[in-house]
C-alpha atoms as a PDB file:
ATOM      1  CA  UNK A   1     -27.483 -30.119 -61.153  1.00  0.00           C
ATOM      2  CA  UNK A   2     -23.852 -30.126 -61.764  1.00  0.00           C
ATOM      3  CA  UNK A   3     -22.166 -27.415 -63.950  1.00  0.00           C
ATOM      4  CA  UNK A   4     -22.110 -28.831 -67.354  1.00  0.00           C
ATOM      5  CA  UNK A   5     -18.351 -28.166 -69.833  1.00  0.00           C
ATOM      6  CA  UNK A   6     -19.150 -27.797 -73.458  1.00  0.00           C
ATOM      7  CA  UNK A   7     -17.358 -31.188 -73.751  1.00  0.00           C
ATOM      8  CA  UNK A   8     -20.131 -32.827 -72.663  1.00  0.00           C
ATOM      9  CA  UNK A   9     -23.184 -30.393 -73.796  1.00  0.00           C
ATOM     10  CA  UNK A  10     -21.784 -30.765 -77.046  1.00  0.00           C
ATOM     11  CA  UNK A  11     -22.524 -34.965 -76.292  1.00  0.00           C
ATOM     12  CA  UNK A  12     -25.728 -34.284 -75.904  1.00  0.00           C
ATOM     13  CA  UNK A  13     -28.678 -35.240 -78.097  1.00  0.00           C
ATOM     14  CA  UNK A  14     -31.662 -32.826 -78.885  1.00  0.00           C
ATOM     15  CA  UNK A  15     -33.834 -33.948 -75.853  1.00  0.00           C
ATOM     16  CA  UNK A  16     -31.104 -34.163 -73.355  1.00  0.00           C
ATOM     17  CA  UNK A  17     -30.388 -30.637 -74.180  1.00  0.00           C
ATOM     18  CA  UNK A  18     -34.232 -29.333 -73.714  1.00  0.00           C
ATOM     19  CA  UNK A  19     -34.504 -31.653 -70.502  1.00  0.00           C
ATOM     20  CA  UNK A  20     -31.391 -30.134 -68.878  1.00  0.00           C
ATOM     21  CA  UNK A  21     -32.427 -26.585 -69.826  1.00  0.00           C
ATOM     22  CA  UNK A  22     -35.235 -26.673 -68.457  1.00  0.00           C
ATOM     23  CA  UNK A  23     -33.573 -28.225 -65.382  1.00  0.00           C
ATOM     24  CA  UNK A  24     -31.260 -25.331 -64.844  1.00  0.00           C
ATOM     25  CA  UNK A  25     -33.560 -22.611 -65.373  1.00  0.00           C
ATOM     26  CA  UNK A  26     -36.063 -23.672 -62.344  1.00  0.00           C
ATOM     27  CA  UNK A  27     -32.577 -24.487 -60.708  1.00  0.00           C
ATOM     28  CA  UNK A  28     -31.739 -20.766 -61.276  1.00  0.00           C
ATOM     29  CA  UNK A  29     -35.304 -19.236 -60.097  1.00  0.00           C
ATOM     30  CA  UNK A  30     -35.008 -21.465 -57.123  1.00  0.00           C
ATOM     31  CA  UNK A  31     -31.571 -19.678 -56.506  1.00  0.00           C
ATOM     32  CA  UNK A  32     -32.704 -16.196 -57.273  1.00  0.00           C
ATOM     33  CA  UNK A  33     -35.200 -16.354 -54.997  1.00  0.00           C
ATOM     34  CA  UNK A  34     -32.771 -17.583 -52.095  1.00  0.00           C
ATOM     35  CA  UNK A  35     -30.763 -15.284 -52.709  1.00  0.00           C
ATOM     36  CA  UNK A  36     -33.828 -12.582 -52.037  1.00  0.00           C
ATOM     37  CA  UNK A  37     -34.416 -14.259 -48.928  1.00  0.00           C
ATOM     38  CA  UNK A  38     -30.659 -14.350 -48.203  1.00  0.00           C
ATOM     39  CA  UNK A  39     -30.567 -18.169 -47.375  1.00  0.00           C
ATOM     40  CA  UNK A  40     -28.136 -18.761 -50.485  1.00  0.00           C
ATOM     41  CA  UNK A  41     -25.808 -21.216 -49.760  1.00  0.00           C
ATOM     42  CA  UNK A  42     -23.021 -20.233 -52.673  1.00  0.00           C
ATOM     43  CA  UNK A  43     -23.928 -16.918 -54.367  1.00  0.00           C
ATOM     44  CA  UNK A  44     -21.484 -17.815 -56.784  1.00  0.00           C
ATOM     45  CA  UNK A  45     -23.188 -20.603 -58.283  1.00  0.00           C
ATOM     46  CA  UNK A  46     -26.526 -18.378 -59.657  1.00  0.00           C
ATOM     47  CA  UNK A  47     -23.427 -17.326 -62.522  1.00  0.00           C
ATOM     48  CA  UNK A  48     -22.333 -20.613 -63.025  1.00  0.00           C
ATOM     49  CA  UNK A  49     -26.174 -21.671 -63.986  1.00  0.00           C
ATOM     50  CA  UNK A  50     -26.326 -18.459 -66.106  1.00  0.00           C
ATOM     51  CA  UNK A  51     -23.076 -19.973 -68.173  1.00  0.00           C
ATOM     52  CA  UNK A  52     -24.544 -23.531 -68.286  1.00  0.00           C
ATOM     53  CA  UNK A  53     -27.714 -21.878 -69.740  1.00  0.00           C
ATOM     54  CA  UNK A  54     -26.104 -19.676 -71.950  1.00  0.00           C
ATOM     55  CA  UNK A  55     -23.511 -22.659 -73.214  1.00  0.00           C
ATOM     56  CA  UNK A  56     -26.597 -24.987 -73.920  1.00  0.00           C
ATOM     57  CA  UNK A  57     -28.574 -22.333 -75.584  1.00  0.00           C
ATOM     58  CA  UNK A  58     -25.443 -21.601 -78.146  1.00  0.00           C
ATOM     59  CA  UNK A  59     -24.877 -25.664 -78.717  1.00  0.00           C
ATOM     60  CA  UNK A  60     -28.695 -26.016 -79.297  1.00  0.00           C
ATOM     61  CA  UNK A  61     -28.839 -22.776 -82.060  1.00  0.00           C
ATOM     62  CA  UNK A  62     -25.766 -24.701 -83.757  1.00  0.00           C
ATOM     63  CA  UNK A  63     -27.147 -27.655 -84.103  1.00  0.00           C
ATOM     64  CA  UNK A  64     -30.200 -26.118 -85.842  1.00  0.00           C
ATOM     65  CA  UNK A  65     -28.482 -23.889 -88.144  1.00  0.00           C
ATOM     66  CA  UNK A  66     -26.444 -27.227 -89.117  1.00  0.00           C
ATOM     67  CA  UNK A  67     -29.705 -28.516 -90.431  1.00  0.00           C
ATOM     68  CA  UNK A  68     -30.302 -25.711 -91.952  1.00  0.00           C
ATOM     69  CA  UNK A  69     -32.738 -23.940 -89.538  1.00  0.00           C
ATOM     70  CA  UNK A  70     -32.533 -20.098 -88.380  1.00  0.00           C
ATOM     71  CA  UNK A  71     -31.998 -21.376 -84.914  1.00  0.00           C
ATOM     72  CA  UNK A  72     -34.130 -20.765 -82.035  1.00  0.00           C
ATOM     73  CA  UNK A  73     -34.085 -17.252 -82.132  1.00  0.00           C
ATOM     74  CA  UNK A  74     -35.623 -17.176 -85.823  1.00  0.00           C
ATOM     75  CA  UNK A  75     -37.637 -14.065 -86.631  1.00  0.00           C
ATOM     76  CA  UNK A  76     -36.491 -10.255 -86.904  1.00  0.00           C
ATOM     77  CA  UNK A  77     -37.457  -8.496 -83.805  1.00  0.00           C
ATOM     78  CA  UNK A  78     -37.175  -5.479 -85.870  1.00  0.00           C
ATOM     79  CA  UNK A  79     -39.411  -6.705 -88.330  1.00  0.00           C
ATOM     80  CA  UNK A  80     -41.395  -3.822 -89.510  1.00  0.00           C
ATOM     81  CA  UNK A  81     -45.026  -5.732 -88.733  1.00  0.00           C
ATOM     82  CA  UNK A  82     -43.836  -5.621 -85.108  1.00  0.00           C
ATOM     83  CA  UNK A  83     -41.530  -2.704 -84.422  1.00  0.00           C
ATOM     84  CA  UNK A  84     -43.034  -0.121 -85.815  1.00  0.00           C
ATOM     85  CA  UNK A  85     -40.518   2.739 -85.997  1.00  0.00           C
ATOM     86  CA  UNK A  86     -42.643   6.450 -86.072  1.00  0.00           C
ATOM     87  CA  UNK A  87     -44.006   5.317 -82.759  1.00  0.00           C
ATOM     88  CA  UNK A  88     -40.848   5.359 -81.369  1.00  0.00           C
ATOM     89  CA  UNK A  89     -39.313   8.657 -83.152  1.00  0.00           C
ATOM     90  CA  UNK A  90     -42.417  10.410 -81.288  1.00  0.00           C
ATOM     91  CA  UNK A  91     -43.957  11.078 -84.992  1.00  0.00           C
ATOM     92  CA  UNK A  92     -47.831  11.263 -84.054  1.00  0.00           C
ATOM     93  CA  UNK A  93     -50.208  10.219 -86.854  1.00  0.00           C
END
C-alpha cells in the first residue's frame, strides 16, 4: 500500500479508514518480520507505515470526538478499578 497524506485520509469515510488500517498494520508485521530475517527491501519504509498508522489513527479519534464520542481510546487507564495504586508503591496489605 502506498503512503497515504492527510489530504486524502482526511477524504476518507469511516470504513475506508478501518479497511486501510488494518491494511497497513499486517503491511507493517509483514515488514518487521523481513526486516528480522534481513530480506527488507527499503528499511525506510517500516517508518513511513508507522506515520500512515499513526495519521489514520488521529483522523479516526477526530472524527469521533466531532460526534461527540471520547474517541477510540475512551476509558482512563488509570482508572482506580484497574490501576490500583498501593500495589505499585510496594504497600503490602
Amino acid at each position: 500500500m502506498a503512503i497515504l497524506k492527510m489530504k486524502k485520509i482526511k477524504e476518507m469515510g469511516e470504513k475506508e479508514l478501518n479497511d486501510n488500517l488494518n491494511e497497513l498494520r499486517l503491511e507493517l508485521s509483514k515488514d518487521r518480520g523481513a526486516s528480522e530475517i534481513g530480506t527488507v527491501k527499503s528499511p525506510g519504509k517500516i517508518r513511513a507505515v508507522r506515520k500512515s498508522i499513526a495519521r489514520i489513527k488521529t483522523v479516526i479519534n477526530q472524527k469521533s470526538q466531532k460526534k461527540g464520542g471520547k474517541g477510540i481510546f475512551d476509558g482512563n487507564i488509570f482508572d482506580s478499578k484497574v490501576f490500583d495504586t498501593k500495589k505499585i508503591k510496594g504497600d503490602v496489605k
